[in-house]
Every structure is written in C-alpha cells, then in structure tokens.
N, C-alpha and C. Protein backbone atom coordinates (compact mmCIF):
# COMPACT_ATOMS: atom_id res chain seq x y z
N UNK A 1 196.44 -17.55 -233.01
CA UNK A 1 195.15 -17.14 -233.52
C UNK A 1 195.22 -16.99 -235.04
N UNK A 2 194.20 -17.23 -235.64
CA UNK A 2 193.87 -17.06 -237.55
C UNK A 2 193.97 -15.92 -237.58
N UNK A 3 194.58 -15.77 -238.36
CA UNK A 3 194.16 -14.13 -238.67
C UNK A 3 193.18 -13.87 -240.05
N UNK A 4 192.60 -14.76 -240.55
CA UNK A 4 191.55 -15.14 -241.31
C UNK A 4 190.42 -15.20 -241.17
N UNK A 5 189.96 -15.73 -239.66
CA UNK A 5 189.06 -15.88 -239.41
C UNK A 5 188.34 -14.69 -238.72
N UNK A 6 186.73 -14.70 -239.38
CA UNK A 6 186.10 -13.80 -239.10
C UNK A 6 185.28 -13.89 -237.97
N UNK A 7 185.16 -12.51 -237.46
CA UNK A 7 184.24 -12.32 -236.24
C UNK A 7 182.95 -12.98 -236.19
N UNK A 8 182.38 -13.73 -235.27
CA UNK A 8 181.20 -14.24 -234.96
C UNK A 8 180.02 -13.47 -235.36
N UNK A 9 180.08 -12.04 -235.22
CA UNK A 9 179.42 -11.40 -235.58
C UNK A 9 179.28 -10.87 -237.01
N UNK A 10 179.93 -11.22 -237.64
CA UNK A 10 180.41 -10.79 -239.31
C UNK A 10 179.83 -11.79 -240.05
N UNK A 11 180.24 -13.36 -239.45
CA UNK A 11 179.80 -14.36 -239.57
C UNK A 11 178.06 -14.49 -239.88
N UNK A 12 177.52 -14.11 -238.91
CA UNK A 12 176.11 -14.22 -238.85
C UNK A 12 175.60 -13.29 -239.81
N UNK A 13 176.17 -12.35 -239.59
CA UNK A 13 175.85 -10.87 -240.83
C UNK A 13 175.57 -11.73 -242.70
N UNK A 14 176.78 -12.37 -242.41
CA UNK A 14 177.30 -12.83 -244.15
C UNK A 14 176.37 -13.86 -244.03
N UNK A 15 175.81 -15.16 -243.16
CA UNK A 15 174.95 -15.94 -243.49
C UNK A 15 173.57 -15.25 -243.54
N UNK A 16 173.18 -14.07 -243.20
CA UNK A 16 171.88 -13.94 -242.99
C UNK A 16 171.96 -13.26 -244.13
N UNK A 17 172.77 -12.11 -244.92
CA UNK A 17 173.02 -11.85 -246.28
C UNK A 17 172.04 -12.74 -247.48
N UNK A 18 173.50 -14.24 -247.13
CA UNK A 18 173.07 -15.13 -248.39
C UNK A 18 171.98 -15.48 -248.01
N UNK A 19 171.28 -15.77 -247.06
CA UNK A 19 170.07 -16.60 -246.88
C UNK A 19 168.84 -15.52 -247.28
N UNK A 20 169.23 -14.26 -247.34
CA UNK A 20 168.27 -13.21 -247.36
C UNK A 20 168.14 -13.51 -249.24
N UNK A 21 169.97 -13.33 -249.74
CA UNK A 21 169.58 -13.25 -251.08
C UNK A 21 168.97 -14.20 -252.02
N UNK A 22 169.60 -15.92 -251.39
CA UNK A 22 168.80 -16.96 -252.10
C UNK A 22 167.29 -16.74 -251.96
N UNK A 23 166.16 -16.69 -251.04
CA UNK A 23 165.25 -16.37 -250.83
C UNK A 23 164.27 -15.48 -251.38
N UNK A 24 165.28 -14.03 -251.70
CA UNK A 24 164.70 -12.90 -252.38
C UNK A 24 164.73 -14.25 -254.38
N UNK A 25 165.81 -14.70 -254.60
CA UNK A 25 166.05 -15.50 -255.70
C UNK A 25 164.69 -16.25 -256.02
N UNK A 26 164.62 -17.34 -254.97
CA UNK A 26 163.52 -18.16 -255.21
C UNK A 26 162.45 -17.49 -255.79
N UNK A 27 162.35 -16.45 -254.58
CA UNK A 27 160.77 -16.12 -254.63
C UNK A 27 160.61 -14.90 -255.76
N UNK A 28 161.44 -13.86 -256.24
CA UNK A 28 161.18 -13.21 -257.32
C UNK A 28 160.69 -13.17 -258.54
N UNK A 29 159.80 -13.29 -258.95
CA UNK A 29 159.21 -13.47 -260.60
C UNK A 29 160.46 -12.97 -261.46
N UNK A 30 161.56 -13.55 -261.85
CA UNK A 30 162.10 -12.59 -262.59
C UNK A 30 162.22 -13.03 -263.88
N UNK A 31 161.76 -14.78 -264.29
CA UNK A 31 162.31 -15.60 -265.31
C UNK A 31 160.88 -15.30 -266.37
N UNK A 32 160.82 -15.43 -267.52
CA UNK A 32 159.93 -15.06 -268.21
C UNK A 32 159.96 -15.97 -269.10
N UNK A 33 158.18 -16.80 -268.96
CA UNK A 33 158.27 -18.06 -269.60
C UNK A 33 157.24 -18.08 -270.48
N UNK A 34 156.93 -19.06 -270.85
CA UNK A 34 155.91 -19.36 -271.79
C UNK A 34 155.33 -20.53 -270.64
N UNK A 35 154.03 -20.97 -270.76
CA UNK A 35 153.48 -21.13 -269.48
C UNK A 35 152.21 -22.18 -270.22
N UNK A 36 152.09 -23.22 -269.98
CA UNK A 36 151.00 -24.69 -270.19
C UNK A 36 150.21 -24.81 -269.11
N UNK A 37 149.02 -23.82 -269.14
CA UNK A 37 147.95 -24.09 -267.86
C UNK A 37 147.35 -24.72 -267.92
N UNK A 38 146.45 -25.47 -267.25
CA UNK A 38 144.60 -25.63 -267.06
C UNK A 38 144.37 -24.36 -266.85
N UNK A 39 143.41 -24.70 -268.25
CA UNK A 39 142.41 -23.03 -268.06
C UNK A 39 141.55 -23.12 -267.40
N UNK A 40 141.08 -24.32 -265.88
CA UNK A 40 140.04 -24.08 -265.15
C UNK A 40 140.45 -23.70 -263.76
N UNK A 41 141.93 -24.23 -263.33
CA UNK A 41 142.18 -23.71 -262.18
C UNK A 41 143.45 -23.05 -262.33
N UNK A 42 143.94 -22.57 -263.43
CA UNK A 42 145.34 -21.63 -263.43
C UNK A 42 146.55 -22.82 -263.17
N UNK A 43 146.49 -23.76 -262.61
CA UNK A 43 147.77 -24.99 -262.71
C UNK A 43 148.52 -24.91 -263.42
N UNK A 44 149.98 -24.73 -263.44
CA UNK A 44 151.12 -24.82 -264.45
C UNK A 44 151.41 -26.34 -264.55
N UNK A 45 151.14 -26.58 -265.73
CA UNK A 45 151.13 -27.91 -266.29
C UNK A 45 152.51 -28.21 -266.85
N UNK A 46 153.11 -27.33 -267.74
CA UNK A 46 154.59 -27.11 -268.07
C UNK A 46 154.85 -25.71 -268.66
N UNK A 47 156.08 -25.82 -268.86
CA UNK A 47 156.49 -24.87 -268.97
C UNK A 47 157.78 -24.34 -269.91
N UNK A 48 158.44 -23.16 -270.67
CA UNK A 48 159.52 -23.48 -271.73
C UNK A 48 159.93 -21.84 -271.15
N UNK A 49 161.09 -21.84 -270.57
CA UNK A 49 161.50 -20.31 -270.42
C UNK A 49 161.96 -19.16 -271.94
N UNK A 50 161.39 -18.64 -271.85
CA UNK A 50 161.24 -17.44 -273.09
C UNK A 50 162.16 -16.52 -272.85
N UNK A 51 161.73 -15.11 -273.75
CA UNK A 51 162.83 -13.97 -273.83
C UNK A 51 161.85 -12.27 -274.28
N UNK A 52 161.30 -11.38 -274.04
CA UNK A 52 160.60 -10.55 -274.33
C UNK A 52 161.10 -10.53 -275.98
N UNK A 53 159.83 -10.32 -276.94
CA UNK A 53 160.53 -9.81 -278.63
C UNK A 53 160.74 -11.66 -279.06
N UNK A 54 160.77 -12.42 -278.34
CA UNK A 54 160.72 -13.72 -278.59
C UNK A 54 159.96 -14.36 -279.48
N UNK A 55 160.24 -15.14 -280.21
CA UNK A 55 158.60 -15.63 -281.48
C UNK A 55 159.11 -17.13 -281.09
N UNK A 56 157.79 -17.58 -281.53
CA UNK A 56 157.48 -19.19 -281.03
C UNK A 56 156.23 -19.26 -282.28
N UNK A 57 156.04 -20.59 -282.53
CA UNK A 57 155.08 -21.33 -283.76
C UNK A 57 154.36 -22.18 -283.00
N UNK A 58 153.12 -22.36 -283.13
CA UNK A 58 152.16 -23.98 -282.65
C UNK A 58 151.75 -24.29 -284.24
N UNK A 59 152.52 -25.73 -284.22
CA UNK A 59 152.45 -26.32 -285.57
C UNK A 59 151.96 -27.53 -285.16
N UNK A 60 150.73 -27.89 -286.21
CA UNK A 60 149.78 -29.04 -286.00
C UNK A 60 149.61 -29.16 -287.48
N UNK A 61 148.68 -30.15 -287.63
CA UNK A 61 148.16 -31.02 -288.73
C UNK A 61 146.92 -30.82 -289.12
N UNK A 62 146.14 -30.01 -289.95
CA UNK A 62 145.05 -29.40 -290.57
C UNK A 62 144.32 -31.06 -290.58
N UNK A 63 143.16 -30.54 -289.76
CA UNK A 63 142.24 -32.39 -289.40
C UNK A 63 141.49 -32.71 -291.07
N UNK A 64 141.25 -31.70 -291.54
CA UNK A 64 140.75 -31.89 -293.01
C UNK A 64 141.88 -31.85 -294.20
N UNK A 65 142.86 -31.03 -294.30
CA UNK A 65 143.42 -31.20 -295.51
C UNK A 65 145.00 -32.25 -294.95
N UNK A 66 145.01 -32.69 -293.91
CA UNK A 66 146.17 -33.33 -293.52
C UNK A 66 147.44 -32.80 -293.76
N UNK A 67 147.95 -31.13 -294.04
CA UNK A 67 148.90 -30.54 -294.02
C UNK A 67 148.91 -29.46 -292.82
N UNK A 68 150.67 -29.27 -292.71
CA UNK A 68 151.08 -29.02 -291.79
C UNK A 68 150.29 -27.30 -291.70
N UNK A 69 150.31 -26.55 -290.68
CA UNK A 69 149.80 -25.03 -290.52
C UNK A 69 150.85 -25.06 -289.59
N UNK A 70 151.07 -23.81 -289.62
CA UNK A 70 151.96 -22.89 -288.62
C UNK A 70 151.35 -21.74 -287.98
N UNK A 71 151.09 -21.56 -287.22
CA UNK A 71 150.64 -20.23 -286.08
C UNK A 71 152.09 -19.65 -285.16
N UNK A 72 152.49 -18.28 -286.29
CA UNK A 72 153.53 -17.67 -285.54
C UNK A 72 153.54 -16.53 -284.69
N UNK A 73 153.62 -16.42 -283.18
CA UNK A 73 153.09 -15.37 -282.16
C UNK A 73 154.88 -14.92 -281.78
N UNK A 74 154.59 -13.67 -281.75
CA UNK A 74 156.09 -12.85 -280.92
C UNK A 74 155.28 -12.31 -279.31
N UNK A 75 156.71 -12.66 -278.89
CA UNK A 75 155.84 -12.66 -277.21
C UNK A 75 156.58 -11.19 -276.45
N UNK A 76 155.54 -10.28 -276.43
CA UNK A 76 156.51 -8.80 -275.63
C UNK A 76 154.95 -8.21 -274.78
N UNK A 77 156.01 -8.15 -273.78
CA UNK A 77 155.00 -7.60 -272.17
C UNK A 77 154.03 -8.34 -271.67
N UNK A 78 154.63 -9.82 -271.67
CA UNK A 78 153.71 -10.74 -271.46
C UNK A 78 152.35 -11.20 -272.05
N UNK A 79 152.33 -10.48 -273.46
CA UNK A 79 151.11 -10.43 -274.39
C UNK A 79 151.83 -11.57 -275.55
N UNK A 80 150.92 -12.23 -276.13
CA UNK A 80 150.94 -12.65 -277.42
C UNK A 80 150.70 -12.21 -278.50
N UNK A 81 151.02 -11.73 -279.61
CA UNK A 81 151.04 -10.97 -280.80
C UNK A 81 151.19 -12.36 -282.16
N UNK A 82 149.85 -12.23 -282.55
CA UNK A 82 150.01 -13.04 -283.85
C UNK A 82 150.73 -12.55 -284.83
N UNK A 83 152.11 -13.07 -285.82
CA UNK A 83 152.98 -12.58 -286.49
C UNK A 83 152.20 -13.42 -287.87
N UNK A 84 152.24 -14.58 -287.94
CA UNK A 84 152.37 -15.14 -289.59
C UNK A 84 151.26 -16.40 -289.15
N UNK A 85 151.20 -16.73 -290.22
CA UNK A 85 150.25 -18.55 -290.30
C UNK A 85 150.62 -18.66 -291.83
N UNK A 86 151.25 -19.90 -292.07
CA UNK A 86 151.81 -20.27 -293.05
C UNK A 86 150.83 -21.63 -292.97
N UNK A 87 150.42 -21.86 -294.38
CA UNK A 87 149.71 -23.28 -294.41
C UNK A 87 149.57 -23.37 -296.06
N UNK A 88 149.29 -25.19 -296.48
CA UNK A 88 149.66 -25.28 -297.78
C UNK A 88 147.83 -25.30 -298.69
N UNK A 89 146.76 -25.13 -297.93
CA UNK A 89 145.44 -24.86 -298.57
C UNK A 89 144.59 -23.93 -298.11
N UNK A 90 143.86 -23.47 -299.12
CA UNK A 90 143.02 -22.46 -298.89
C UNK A 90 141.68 -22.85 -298.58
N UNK A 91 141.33 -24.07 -298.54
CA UNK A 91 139.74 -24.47 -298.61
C UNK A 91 139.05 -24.35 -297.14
N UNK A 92 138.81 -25.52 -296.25
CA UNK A 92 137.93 -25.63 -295.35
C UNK A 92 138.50 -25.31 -294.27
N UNK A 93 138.54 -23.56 -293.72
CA UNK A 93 138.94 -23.23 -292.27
C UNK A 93 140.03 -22.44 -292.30
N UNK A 94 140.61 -22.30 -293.53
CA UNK A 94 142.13 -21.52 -293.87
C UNK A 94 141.67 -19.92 -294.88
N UNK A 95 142.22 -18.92 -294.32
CA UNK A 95 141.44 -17.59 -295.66
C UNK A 95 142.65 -17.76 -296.97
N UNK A 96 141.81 -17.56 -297.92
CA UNK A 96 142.18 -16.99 -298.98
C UNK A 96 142.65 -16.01 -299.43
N UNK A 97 142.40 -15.46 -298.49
CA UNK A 97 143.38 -13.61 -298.80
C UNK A 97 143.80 -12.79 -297.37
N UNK A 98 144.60 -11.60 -297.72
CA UNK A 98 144.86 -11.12 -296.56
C UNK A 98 143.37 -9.81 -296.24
N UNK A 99 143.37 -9.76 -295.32
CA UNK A 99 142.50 -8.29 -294.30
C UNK A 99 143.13 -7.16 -295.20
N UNK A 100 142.33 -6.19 -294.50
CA UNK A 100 143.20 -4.80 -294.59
C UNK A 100 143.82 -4.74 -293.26
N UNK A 101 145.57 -4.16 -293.76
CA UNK A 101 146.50 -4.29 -293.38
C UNK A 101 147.50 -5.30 -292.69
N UNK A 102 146.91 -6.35 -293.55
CA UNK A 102 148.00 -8.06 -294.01
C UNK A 102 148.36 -8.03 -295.12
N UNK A 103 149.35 -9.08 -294.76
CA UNK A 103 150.12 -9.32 -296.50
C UNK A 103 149.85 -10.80 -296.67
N UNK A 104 149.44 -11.11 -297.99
CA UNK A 104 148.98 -12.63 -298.23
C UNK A 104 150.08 -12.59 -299.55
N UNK A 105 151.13 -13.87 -299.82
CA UNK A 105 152.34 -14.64 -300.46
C UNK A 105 152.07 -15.93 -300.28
N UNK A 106 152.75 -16.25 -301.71
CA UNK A 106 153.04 -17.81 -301.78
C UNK A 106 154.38 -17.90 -301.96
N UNK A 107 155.00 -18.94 -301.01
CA UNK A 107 156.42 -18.99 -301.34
C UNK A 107 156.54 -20.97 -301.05
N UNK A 108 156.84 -21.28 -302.30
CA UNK A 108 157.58 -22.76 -302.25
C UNK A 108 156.27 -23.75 -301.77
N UNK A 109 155.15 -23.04 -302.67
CA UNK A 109 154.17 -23.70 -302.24
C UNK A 109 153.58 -23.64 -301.16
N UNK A 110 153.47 -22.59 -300.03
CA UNK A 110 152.63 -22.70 -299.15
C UNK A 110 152.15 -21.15 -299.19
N UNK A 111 151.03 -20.81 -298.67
CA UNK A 111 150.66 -19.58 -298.47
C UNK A 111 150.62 -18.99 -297.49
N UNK A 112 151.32 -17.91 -296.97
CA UNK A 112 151.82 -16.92 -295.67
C UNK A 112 150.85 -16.04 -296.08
N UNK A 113 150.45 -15.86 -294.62
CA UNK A 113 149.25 -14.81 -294.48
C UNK A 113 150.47 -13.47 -292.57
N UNK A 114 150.91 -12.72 -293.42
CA UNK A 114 151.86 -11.93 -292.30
C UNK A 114 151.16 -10.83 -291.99
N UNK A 115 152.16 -9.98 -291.39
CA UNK A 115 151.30 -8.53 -290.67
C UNK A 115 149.95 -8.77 -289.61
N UNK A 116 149.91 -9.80 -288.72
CA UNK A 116 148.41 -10.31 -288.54
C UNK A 116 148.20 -8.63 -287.65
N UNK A 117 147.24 -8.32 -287.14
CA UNK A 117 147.08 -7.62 -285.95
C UNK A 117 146.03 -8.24 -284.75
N UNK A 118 146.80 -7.02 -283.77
CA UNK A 118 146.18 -7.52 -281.99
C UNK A 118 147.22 -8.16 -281.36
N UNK A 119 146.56 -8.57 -280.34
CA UNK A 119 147.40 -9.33 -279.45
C UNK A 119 146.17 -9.69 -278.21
N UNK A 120 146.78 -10.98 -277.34
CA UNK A 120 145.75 -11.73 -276.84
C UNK A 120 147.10 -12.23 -275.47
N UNK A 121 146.12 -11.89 -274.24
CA UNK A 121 147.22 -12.22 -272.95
C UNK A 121 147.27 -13.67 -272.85
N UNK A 122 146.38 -14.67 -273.36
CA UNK A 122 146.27 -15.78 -273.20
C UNK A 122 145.68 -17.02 -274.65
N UNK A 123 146.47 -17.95 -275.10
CA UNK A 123 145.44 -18.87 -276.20
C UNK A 123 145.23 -20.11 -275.61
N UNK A 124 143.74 -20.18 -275.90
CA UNK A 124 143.47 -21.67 -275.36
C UNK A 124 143.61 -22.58 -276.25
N UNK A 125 144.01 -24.10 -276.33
CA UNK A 125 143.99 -24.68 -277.01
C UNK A 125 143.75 -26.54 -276.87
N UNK A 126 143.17 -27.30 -277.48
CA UNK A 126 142.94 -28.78 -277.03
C UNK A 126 143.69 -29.60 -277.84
N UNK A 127 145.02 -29.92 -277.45
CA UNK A 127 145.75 -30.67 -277.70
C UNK A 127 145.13 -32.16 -278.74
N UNK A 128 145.23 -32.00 -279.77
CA UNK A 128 144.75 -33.21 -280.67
C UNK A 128 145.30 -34.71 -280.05
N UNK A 129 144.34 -35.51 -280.44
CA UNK A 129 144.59 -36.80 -279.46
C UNK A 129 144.47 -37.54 -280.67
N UNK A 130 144.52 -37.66 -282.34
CA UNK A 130 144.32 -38.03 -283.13
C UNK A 130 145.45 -38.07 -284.10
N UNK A 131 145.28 -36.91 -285.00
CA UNK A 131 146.01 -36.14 -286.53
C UNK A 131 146.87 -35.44 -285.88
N UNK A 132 146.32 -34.41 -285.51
CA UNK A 132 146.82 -32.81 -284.98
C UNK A 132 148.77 -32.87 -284.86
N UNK A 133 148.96 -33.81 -284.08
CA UNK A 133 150.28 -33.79 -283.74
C UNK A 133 150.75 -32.08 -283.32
N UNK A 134 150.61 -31.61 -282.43
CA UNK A 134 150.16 -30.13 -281.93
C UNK A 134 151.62 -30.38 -281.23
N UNK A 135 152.68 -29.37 -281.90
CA UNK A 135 154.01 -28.81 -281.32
C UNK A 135 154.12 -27.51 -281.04
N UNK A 136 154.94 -27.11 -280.19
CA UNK A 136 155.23 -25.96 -279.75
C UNK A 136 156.91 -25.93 -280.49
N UNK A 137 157.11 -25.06 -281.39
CA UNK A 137 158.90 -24.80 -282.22
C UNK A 137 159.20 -23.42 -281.59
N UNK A 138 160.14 -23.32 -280.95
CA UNK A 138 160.80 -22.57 -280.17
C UNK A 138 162.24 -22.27 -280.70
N UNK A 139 162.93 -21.41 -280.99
CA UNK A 139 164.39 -21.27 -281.39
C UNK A 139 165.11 -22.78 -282.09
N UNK A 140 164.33 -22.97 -283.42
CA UNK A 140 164.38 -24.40 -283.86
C UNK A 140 164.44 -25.60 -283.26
N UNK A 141 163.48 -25.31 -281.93
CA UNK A 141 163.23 -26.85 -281.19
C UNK A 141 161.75 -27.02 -281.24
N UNK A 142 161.67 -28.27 -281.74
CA UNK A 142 160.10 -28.77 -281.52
C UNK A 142 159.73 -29.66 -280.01
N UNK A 143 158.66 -28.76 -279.52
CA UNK A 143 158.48 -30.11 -278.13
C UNK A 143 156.98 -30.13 -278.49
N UNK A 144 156.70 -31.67 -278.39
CA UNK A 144 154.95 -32.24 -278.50
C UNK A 144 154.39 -32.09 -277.42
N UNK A 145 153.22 -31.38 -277.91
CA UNK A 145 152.76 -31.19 -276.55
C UNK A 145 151.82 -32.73 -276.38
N UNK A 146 151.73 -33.29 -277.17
CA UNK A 146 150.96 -34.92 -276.90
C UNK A 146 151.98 -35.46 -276.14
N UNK A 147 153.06 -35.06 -275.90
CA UNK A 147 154.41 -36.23 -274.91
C UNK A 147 154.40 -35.21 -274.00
N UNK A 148 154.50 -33.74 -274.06
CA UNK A 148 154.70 -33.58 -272.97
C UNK A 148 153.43 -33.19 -271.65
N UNK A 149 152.52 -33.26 -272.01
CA UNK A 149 151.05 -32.69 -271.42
C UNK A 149 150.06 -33.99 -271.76
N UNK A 150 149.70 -34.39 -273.02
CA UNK A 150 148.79 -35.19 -273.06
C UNK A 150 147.60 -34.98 -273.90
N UNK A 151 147.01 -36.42 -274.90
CA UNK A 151 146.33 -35.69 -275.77
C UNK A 151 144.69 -35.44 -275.41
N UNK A 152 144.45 -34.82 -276.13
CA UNK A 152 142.79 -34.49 -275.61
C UNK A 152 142.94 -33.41 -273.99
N UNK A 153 144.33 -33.16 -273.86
CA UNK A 153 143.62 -32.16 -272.87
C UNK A 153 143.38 -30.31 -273.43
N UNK A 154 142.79 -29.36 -272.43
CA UNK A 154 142.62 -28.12 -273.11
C UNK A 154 143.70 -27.45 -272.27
N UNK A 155 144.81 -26.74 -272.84
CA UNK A 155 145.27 -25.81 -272.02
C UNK A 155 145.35 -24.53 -272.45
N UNK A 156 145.38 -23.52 -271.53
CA UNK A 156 145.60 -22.02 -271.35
C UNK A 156 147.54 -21.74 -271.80
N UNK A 157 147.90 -21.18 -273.05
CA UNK A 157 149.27 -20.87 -272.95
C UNK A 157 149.15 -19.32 -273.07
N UNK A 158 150.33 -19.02 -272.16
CA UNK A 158 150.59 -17.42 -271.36
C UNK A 158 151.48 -17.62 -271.14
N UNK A 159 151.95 -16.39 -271.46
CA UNK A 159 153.50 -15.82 -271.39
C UNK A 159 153.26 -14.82 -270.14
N UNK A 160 154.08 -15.30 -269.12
CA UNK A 160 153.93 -14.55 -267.86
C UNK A 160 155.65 -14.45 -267.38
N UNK A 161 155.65 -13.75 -265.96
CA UNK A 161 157.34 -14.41 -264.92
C UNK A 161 156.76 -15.02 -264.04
N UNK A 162 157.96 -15.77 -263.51
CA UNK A 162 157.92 -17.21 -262.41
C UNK A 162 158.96 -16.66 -262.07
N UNK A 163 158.67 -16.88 -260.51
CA UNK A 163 159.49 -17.28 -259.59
C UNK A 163 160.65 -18.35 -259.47
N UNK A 164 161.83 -19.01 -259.31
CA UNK A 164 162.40 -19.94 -259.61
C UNK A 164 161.68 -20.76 -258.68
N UNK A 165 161.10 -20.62 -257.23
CA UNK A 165 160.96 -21.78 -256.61
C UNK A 165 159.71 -22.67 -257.28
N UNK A 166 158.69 -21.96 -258.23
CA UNK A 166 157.52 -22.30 -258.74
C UNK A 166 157.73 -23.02 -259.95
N UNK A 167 159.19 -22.84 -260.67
CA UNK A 167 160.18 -23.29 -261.62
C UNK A 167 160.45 -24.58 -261.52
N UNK A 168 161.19 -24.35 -259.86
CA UNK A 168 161.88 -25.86 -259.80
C UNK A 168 160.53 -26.78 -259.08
N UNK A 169 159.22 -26.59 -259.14
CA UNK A 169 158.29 -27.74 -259.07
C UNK A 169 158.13 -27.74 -260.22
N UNK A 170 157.80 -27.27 -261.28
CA UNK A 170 157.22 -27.52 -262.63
C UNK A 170 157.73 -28.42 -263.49
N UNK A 171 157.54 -28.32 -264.43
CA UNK A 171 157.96 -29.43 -265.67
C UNK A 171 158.18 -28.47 -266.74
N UNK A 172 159.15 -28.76 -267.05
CA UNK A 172 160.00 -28.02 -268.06
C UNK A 172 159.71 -28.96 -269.08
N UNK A 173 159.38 -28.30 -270.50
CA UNK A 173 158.60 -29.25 -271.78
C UNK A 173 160.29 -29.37 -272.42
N UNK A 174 160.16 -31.01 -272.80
CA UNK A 174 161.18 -32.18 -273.25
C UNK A 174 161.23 -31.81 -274.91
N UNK A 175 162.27 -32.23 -275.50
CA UNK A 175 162.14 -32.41 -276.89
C UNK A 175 161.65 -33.73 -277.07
C-alpha cells in the first residue's frame, strides 16, 4: 500500500476546495480597471487594468489649432479626478487662466492649467475619426483608441472592478 496516497474522502474534500476557490477567483470583482463602454448599453468594449491613486492622460489633437492637449485624471474609489491639461494655445476652446483654486504655468512652451477640482464616476467621449488621434498614456504607454475600439465611435470610460471571468472575454487595449 502508498503510504502517500490520500483518502478518497480527503480527496474529494481538496477537489471541491480548489474548485470552490477558482470559482470564488473568476467570479470576484477584485481587479480594478479602467473600462471602454458603450454608453448606451453598459458593453465593455475594452479594457486596461489600473491601480487606486493611479493617473492616466487622454491625449488627442486640438481639431482647430492642430496641437497636441493632454487631459490628466488620477483614478481613486473608482471616481475620476481631473489633475492637469497641458496644451500649447490659448485661443478657440482652451482657458487662458486658472479658476479660483488652480494654478495656470508655462513650462517649455506649453501651458499647464493644475489643481483642477471635482471628480466625475464616468467621461464620455467620441473617438476622432479624422485629426484627433485620441490615446489613452498609461504608465508611459500610449494605446489608440482609433486601433483599439474604432473611429467615430462614443464611449463611456470608468474606472470600476471586474471579475476575472468578465476579463478573460474582454479585450485588453494593445499598444
């Protein structure tokens, strides 16, 4: 006889364990992402896993002055928090100065407008199918959202948790 081998009953114990724990795995919201909806039926379109205190940029192409803008959001409790917008003109659609309680700088030629306030659970946005060239820069990675989603569509981005099994159908956004 093994003296290794375990009881039939121990056996079943330890598979119903793991099968209990992969399961609880799948199905737990525990991963915390940044999230590419349709804002008409909630659809996860794609997706980029995040970090609470996390900052991320949507950098596009100003359709009138043809320079780059930056929109910088820090992502904590599943809220979006506008941090900075860096852009190189002040004219049609861009402010000229800061609010009360912003800071408006020029550094190396562009003008940072920081301190923004609020925060917003969700931004909608319509992917430019033209100029725009509309990226998402993440921990110095740029992914297009024209390659990875498509241009001219509108999506809902939210910072929410996923489940892994809702994970592994999705589309994870490409460089």
């Amino acid at each position: 006889m093994n003296r290794f081998r375990m009881p039939k009953k121990k056996r079943w114990l330890l598979a119903a364990t793991v099968m209990a724990l992969l399961l609880w795995y799948a199905g737990y919201p525990s991963q915390q992402i940044l999230a590419f909806e349709d804002p008409d039926n909630g659809k996860l379109l794609s997706y980029l896993p995040v970090a609470d205190g996390d900052y991320f940029q949507i950098k596009y192409t100003h359709s009138i002055h043809l320079s780059d803008v930056y929109e910088e959001y820090m992502i904590q409790d599943d809220r979006l928090f506008p941090s900075r917008l860096i852009y190189e003109d002040t004219a049609v659609g861009m402010p000229a100065n800061a609010e009360a309680g912003q800071t408006f700088t020029m550094e190396d030629g562009k003008y940072i407008l920081s301190d923004l306030q609020g925060s917003t659970d969700k931004l909608y946005l319509t992917i430019g199918a033209v100029r725009a060239n509309h990226q998402i820069i993440y921990k110095d990675t740029a992914y297009s959202l024209q390659d990875n989603i498509g241009p001219g569509e509108t999506i809902a981005i939210v910072s929410r948790h996923m489940n892994h099994w809702t994970l592994w159908k999705g589309e994870k956004l490409h460089e």
